[in-house]
N, C-alpha and C. Protein backbone atom coordinates (compact mmCIF):
# COMPACT_ATOMS: atom_id res chain seq x y z
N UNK A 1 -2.18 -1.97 -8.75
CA UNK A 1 -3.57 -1.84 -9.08
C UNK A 1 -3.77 -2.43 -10.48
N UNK A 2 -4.68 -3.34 -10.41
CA UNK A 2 -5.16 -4.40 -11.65
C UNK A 2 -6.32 -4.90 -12.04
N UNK A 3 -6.78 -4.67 -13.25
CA UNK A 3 -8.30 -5.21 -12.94
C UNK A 3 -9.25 -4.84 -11.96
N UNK A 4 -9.42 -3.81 -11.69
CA UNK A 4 -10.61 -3.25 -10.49
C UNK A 4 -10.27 -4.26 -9.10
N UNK A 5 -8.69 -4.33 -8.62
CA UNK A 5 -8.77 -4.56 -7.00
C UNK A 5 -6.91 -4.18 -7.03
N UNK A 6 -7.16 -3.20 -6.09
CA UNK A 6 -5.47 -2.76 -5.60
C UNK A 6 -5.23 -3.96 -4.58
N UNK A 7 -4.03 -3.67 -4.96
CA UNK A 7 -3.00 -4.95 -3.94
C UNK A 7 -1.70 -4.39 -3.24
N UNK A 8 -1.68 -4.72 -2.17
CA UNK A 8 -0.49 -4.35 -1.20
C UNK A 8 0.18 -5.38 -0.83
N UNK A 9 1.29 -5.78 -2.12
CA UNK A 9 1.62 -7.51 -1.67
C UNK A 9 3.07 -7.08 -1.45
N UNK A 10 4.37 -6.22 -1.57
CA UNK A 10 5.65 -6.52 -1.77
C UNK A 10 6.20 -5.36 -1.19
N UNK A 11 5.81 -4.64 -0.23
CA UNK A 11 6.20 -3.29 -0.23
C UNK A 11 5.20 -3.28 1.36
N UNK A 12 6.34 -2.87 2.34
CA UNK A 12 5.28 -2.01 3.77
C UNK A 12 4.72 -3.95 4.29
N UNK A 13 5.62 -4.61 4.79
CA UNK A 13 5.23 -5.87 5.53
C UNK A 13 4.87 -5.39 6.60
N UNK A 14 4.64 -5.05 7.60
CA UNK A 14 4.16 -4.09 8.70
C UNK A 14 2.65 -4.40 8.53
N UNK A 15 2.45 -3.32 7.51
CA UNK A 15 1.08 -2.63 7.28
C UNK A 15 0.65 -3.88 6.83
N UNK A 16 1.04 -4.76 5.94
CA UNK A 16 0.70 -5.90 5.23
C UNK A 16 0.01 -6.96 6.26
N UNK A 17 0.97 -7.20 7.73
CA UNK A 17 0.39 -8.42 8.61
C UNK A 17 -0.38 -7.68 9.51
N UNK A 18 -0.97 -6.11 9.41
CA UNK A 18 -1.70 -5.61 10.50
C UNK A 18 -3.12 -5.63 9.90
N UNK A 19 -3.13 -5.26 9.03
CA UNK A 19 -4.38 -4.86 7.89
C UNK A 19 -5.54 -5.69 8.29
N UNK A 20 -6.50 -5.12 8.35
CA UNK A 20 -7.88 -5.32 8.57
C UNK A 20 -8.97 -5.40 7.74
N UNK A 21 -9.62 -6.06 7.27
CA UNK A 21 -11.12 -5.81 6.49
C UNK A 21 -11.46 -4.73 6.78
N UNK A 22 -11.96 -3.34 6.26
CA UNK A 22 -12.65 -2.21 6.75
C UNK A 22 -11.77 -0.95 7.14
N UNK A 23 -10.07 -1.76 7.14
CA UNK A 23 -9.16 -0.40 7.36
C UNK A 23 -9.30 0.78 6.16
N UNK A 24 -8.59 1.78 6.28
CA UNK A 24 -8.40 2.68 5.11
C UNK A 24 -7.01 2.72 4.82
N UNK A 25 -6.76 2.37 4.24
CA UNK A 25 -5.25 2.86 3.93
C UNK A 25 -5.04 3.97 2.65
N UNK A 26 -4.41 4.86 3.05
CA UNK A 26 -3.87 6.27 2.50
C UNK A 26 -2.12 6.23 1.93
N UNK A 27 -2.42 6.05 0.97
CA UNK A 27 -0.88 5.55 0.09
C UNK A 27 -0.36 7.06 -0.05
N UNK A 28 0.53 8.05 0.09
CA UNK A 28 1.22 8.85 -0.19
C UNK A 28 2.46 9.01 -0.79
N UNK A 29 2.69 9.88 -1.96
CA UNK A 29 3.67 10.34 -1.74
C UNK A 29 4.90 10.11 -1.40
N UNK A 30 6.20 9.70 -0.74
CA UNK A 30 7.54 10.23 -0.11
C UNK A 30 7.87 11.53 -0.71
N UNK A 31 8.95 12.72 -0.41
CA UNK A 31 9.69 13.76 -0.57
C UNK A 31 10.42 12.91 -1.89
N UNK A 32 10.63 11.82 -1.44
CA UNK A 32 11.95 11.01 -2.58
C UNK A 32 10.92 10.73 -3.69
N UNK A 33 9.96 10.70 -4.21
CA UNK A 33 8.88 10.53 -5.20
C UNK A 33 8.57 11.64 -5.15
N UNK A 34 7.74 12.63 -4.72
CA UNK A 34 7.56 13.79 -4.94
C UNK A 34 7.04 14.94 -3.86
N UNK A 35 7.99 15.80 -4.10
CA UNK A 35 8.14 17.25 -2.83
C UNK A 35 6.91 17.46 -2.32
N UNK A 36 5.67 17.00 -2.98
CA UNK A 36 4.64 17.53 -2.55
C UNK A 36 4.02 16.73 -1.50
N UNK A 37 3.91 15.65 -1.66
CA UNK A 37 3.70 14.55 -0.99
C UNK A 37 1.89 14.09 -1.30
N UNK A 38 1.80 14.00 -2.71
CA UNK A 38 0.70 13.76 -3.03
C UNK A 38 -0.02 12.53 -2.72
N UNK A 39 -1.36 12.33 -2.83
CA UNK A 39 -1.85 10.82 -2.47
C UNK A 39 -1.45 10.24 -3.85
N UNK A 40 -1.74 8.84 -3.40
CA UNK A 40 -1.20 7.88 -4.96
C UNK A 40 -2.67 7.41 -4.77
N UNK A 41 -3.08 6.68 -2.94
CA UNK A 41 -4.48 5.69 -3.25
C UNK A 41 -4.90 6.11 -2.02
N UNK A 42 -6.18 6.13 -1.92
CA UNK A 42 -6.97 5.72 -0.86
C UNK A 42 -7.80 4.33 -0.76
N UNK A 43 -7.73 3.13 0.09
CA UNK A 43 -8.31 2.00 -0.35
C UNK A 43 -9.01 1.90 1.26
N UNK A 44 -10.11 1.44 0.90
CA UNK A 44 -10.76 -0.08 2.27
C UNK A 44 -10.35 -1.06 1.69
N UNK A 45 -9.69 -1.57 2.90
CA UNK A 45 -8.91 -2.97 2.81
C UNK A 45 -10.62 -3.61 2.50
N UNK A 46 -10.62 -4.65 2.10
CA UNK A 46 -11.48 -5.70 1.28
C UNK A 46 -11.32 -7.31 1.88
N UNK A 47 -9.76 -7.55 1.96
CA UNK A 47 -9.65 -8.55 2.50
C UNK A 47 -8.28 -8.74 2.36
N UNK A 48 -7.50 -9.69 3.13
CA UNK A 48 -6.32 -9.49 3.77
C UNK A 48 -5.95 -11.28 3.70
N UNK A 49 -5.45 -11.60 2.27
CA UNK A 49 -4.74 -13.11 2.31
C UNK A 49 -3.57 -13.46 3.03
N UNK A 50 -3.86 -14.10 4.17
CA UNK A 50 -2.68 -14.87 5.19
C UNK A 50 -1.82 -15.62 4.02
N UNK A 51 -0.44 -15.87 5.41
CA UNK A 51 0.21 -17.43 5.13
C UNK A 51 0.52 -17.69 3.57
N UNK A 52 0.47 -16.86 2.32
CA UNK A 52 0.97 -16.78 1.30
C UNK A 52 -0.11 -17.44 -0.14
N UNK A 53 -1.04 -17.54 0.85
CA UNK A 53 -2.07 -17.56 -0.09
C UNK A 53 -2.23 -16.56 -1.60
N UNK A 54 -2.12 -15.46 -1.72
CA UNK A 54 -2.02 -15.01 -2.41
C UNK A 54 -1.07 -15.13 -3.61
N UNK A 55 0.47 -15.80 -3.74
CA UNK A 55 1.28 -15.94 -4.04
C UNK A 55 1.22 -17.95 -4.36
N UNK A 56 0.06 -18.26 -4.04
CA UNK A 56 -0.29 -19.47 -4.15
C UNK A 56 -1.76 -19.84 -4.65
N UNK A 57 -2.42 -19.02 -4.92
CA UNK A 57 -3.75 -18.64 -5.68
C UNK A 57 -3.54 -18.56 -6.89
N UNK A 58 -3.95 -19.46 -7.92
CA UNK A 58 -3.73 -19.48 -9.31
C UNK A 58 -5.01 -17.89 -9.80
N UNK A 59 -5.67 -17.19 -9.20
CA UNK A 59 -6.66 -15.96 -9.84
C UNK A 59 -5.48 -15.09 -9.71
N UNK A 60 -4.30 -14.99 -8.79
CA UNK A 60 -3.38 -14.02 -8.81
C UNK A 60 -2.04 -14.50 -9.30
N UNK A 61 -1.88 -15.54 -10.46
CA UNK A 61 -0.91 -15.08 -10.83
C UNK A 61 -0.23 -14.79 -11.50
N UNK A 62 -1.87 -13.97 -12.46
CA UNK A 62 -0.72 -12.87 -13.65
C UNK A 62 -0.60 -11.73 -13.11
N UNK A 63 -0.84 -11.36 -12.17
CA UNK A 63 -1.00 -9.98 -11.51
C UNK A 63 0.73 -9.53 -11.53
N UNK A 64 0.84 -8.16 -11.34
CA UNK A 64 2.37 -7.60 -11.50
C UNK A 64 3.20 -8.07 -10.22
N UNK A 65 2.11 -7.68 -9.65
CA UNK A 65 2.92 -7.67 -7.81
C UNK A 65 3.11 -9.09 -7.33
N UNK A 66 2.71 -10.24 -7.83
CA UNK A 66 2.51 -11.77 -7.76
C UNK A 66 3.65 -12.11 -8.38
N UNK A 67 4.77 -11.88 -7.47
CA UNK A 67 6.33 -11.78 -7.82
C UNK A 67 6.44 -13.43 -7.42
N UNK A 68 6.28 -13.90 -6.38
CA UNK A 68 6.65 -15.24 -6.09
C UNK A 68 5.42 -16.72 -6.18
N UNK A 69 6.32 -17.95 -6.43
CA UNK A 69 5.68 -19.04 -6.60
C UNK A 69 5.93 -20.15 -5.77
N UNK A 70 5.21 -20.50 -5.71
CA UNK A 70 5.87 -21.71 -4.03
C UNK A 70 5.87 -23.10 -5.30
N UNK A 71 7.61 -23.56 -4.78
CA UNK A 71 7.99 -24.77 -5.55
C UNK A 71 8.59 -25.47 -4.73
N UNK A 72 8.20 -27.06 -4.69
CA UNK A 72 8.50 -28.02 -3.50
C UNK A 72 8.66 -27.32 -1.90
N UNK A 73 7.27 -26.79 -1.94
CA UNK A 73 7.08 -26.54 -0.23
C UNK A 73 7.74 -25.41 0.38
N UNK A 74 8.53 -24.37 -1.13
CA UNK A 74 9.59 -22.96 -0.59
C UNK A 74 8.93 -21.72 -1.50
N UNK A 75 8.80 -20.71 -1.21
CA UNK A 75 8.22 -19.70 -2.29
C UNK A 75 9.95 -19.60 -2.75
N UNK A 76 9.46 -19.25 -4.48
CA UNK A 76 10.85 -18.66 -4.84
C UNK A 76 10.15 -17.52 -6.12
N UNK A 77 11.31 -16.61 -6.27
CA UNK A 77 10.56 -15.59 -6.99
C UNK A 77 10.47 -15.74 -8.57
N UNK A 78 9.12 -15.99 -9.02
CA UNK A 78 9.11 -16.03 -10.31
C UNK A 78 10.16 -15.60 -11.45
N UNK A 79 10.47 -16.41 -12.11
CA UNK A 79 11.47 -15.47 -13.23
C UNK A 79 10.66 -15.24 -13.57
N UNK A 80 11.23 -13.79 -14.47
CA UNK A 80 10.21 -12.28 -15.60
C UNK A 80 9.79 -11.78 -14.60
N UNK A 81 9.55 -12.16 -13.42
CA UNK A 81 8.56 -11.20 -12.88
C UNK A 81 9.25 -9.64 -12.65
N UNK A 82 8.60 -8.62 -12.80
CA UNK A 82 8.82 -6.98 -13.09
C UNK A 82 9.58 -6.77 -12.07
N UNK A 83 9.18 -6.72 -10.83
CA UNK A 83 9.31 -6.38 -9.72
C UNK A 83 10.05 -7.18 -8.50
N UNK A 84 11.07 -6.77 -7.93
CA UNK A 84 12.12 -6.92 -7.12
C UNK A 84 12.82 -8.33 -7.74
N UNK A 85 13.55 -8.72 -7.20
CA UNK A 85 14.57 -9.94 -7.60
C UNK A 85 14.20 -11.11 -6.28
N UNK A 86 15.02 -12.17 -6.56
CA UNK A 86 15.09 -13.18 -5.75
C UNK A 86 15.58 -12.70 -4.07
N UNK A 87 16.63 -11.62 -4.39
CA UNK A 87 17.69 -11.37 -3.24
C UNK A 87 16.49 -10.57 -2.14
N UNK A 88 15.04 -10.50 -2.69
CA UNK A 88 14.16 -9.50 -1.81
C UNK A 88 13.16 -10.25 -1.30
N UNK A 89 13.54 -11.99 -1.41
CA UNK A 89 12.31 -12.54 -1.15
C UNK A 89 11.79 -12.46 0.13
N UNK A 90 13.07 -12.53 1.68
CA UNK A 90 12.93 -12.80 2.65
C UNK A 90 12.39 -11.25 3.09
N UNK A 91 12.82 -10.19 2.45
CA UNK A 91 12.23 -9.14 3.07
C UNK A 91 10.54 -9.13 2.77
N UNK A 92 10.37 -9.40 1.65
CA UNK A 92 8.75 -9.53 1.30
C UNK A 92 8.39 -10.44 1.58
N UNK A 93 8.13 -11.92 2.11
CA UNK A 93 7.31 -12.65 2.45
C UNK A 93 8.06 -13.57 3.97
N UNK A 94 9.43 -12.81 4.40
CA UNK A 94 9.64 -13.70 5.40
C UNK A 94 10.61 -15.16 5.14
N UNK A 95 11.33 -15.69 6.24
CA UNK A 95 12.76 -16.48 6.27
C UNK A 95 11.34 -18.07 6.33
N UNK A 96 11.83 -18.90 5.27
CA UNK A 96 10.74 -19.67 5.61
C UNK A 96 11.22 -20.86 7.01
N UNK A 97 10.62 -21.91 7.13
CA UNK A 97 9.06 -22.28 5.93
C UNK A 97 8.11 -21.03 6.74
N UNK A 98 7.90 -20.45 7.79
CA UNK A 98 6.69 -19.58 8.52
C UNK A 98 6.41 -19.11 7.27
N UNK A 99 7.31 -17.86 6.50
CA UNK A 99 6.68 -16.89 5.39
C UNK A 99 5.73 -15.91 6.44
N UNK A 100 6.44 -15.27 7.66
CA UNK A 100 5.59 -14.23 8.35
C UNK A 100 5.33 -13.37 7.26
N UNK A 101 5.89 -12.87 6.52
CA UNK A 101 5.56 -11.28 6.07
C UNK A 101 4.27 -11.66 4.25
N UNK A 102 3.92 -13.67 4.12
CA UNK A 102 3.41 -13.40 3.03
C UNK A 102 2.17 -12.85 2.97
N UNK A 103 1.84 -11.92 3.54
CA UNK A 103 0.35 -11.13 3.67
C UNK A 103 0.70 -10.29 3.09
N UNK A 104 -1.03 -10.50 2.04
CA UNK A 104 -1.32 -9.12 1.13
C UNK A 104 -2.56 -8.70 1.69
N UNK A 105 -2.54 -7.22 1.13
CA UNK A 105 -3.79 -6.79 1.66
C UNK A 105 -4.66 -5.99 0.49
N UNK A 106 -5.36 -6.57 0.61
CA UNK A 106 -6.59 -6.45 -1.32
C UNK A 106 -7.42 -5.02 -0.45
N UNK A 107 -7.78 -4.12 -1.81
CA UNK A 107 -8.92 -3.57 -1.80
C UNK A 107 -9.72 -3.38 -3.33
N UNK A 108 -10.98 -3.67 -3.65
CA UNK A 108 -11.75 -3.38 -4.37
C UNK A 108 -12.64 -1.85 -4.31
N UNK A 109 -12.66 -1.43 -3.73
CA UNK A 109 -13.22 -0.23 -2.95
C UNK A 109 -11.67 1.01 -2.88
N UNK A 110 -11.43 1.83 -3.86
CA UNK A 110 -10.37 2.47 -4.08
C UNK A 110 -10.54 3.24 -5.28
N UNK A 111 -9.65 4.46 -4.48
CA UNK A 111 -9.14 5.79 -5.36
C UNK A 111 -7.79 5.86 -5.81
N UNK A 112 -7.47 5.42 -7.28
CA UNK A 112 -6.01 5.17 -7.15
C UNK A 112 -5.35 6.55 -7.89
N UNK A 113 -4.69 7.48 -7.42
CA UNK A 113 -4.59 8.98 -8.79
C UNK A 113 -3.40 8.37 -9.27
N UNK A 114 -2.31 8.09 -8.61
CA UNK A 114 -1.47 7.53 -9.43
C UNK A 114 -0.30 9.11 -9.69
N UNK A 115 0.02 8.75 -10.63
CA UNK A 115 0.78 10.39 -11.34
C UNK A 115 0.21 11.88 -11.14
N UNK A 116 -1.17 11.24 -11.12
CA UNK A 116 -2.21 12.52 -11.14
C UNK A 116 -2.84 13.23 -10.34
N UNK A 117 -2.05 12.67 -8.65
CA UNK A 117 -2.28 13.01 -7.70
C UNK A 117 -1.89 14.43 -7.34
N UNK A 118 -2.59 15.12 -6.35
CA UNK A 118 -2.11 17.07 -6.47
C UNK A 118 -1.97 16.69 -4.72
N UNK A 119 -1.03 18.49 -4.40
CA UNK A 119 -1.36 18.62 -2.97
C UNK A 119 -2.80 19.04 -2.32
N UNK A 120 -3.65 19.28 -3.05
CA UNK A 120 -5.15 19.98 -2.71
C UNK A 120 -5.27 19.49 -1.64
N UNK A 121 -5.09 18.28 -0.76
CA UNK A 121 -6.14 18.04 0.45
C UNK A 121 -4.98 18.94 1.77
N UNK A 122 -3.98 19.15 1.32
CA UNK A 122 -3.01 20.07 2.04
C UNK A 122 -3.89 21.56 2.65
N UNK A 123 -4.62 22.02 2.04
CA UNK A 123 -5.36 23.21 2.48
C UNK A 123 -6.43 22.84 3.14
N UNK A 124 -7.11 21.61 2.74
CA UNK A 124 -8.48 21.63 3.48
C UNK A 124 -8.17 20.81 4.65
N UNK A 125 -7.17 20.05 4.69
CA UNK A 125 -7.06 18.61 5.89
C UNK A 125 -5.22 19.06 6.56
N UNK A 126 -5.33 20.45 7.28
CA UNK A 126 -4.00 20.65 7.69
C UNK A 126 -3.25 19.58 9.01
N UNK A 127 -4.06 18.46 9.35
CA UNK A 127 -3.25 17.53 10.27
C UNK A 127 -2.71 16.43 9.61
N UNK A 128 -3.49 16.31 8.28
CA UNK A 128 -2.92 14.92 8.10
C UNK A 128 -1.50 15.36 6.63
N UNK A 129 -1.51 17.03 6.46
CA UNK A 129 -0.91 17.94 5.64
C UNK A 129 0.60 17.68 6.62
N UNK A 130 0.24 18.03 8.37
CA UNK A 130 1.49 17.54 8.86
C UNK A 130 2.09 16.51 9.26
N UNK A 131 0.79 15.63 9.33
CA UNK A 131 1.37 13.98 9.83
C UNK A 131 2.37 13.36 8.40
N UNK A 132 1.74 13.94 7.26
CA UNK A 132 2.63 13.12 5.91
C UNK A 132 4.33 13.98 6.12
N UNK A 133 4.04 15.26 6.28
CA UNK A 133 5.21 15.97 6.17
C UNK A 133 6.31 15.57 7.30
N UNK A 134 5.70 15.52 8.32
CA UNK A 134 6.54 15.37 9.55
C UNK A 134 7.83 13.97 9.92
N UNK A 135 6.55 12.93 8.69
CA UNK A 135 7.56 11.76 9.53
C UNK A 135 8.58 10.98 8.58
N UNK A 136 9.71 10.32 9.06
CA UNK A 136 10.50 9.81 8.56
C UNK A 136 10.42 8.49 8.58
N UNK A 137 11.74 7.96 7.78
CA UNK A 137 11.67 6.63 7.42
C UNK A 137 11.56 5.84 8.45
N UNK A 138 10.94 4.98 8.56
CA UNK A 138 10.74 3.79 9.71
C UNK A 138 9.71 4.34 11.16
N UNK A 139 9.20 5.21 10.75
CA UNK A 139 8.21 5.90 11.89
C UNK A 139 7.05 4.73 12.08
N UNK A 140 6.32 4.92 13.44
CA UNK A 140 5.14 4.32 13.66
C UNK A 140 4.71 5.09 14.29
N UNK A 141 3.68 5.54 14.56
CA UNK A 141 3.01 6.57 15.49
C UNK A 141 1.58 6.07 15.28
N UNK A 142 0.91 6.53 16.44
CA UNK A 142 -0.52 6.12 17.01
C UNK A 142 -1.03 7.62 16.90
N UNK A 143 -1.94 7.82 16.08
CA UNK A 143 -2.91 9.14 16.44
C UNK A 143 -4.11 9.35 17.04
N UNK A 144 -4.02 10.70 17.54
CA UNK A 144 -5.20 11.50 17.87
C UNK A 144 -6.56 11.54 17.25
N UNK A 145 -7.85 11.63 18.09
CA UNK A 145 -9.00 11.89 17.60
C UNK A 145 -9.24 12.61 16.65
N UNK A 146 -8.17 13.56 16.38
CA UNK A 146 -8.92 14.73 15.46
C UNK A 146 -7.63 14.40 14.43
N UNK A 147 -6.80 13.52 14.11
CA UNK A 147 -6.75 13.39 12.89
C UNK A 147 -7.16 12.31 11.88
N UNK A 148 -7.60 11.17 13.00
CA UNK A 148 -8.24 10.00 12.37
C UNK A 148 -9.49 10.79 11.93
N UNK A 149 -10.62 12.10 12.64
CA UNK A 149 -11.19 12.67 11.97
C UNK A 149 -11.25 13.34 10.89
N UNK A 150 -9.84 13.73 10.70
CA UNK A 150 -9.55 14.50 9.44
C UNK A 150 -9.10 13.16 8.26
N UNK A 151 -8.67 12.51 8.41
CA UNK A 151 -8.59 11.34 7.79
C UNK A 151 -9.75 10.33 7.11
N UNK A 152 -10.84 10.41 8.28
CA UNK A 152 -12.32 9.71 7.70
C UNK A 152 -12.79 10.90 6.76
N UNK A 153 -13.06 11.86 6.81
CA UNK A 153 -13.39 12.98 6.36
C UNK A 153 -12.60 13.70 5.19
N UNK A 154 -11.25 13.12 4.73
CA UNK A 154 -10.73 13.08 3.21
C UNK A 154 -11.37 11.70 2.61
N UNK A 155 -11.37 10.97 3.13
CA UNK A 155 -11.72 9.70 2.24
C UNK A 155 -13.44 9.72 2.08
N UNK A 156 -13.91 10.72 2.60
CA UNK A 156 -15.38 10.71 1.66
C UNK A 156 -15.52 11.90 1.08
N UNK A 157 -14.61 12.97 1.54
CA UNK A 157 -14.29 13.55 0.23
C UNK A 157 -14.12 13.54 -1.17
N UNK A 158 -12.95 11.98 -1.10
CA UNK A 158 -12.38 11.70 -2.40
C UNK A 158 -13.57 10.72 -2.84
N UNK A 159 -14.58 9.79 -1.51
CA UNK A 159 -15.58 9.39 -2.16
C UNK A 159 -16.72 10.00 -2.85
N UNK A 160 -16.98 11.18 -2.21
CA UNK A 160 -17.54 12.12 -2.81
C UNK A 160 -17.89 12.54 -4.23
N UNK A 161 -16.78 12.52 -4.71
CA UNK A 161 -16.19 13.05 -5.74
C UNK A 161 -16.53 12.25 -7.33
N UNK A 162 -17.09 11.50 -6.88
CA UNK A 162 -16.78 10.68 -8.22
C UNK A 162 -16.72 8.76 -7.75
N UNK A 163 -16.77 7.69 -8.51
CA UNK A 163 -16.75 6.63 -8.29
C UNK A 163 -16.29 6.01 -9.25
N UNK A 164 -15.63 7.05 -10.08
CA UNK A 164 -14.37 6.03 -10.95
C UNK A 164 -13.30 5.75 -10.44
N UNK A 165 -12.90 4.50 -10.15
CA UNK A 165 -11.83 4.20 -9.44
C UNK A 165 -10.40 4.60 -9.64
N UNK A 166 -10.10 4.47 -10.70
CA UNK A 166 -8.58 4.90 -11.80
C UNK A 166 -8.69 6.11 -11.92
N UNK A 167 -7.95 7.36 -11.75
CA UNK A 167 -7.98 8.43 -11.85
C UNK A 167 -6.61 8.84 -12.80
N UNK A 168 -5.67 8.19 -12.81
CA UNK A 168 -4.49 8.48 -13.47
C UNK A 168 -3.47 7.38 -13.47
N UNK A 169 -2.66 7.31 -14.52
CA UNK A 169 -1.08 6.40 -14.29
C UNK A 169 -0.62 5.92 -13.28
N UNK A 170 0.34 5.16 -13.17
CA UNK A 170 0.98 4.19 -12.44
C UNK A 170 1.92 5.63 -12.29
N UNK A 171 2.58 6.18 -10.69
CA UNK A 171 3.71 6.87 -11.17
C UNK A 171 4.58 6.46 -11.57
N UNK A 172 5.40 5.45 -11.55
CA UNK A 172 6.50 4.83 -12.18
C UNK A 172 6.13 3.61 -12.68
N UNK A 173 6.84 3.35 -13.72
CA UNK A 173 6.94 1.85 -14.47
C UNK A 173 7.71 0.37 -13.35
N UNK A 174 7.09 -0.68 -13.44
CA UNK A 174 7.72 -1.34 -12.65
C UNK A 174 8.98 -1.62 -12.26
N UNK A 175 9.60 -2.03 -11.54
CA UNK A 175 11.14 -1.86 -11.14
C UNK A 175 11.47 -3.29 -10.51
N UNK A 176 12.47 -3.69 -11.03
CA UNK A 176 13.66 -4.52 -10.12
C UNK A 176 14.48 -3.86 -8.97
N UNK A 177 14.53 -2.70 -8.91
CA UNK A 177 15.19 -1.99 -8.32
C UNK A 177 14.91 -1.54 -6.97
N UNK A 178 14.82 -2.00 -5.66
CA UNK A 178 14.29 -2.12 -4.90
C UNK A 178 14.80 -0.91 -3.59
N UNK A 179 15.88 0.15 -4.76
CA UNK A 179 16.34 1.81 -3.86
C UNK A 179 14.90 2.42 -3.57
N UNK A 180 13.81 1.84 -4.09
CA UNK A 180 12.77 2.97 -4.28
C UNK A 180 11.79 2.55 -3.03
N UNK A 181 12.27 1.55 -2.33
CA UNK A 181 11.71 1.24 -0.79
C UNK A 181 11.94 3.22 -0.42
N UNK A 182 10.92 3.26 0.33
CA UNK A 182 10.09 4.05 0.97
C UNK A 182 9.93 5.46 0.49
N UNK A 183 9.54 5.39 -0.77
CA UNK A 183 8.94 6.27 -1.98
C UNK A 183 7.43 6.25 -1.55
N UNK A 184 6.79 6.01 -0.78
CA UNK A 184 5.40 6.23 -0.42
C UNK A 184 5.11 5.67 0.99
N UNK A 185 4.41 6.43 1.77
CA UNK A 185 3.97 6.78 2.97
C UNK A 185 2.95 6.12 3.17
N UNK A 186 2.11 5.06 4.00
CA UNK A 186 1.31 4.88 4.18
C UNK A 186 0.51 5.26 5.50
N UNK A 187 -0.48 5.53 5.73
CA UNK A 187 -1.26 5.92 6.98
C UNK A 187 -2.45 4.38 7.11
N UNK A 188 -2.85 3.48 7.75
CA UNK A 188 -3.98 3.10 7.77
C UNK A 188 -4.69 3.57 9.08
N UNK A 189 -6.05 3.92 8.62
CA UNK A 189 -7.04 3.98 9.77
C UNK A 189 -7.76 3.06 10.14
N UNK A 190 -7.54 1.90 11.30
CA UNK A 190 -8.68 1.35 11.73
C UNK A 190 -9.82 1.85 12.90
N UNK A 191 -10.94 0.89 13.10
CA UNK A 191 -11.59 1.02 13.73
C UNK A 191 -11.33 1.84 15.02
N UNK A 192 -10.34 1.87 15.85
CA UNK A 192 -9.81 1.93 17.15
C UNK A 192 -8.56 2.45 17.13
N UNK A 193 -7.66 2.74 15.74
CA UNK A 193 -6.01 3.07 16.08
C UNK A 193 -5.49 3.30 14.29
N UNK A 194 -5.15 4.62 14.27
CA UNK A 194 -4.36 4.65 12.80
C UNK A 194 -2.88 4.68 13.16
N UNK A 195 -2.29 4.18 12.08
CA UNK A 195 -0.65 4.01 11.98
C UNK A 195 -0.25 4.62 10.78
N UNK A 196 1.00 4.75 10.93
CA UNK A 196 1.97 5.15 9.84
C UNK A 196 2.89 4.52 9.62
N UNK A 197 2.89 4.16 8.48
CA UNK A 197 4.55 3.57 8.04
C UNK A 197 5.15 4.08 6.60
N UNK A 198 5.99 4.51 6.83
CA UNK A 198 6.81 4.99 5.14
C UNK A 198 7.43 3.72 4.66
């Protein structure tokens, strides 16, 4: 999160090539980040750069997460850049030349708490209290009516609430260190089908 638009560029390729204009995505928590399993973001996807556009867009690339640069026709990963190393390119953007996985998925429209996230929606929203708790690493699951309801119904909660976007810190400082794959949970809700991926 930078400049008033979160980015989902290096982390959760899955969620990255499914993502929709108008999805919600619900950033959580892992147990391995914290026992509680707090939110970090709630975002509407905004818009969703194919094919590595993003990583080839000169507006993104002082951004943190704008780890790689395409040189003679190959992305390769920026030196300095904060976040992951060279050895993580193929997991984040894909074996080229395709680059399946270089999709990011932007939102401008977002609640980011960051550090400052609590368990509170645990008492009022007890399905999506067990959908975070329940699942493990590499899960996908398709849900039920009544928790994509409980799901639309936190996110205008948290819209509710206020319309400052930034609510708190980054929880951690950026990392090379790429043990911290699946330190946060994602849920997106679309139109027709929510998913999960840690």
């Amino acid at each position: 999160m930078e400049r008033g638009l979160l980015s989902l560029a290096i982390c959760k390729p899955m969620i990255r090539s499914t993502a929709e204009r108008g999805d919600l995505s619900f950033g959580f928590a892992a147990k391995s980040l914290s026992v509680d399993n707090r939110p970090i973001y709630i975002g509407r996807v905004t818009n969703n750069l194919r094919d590595g556009v993003y990583f080839k867009d000169r507006r993104y690339a002082d951004r943190g997460d704008c780890v790689y640069r395409l040189q003679r026709g190959r992305f390769v990963w920026r030196k300095g850049a904060l976040h992951h190393g060279p050895s993580d390119l193929v997991h984040d953007v894909g074996e080229p030349p395709e680059y399946l996985r270089a999709n990011v998925a932007l939102s401008g429209d977002f609640r980011y708490f960051g550090a400052t996230g609590n368990d509170g929606y645990k008492a009022k929203y007890p399905r999506i209290k067990k959908a975070v708790e329940s699942l493990g690493q590499g899960h996908r699951v398709w849900y039920d009516e009544n928790l994509r309801t409980e799901l639309r119904q936190m996110a205008d909660w948290i819209w509710q609430s206020g319309n400052k976007k930034v609510l708190g810190p980054p929880t951690s400082a950026p990392t090379r260190d790429t043990r911290h794959r699946g330190r946060t949970c994602v849920i997106v809700l679309s139109p027709d089908t929510s998913q999960f991926q840690p």
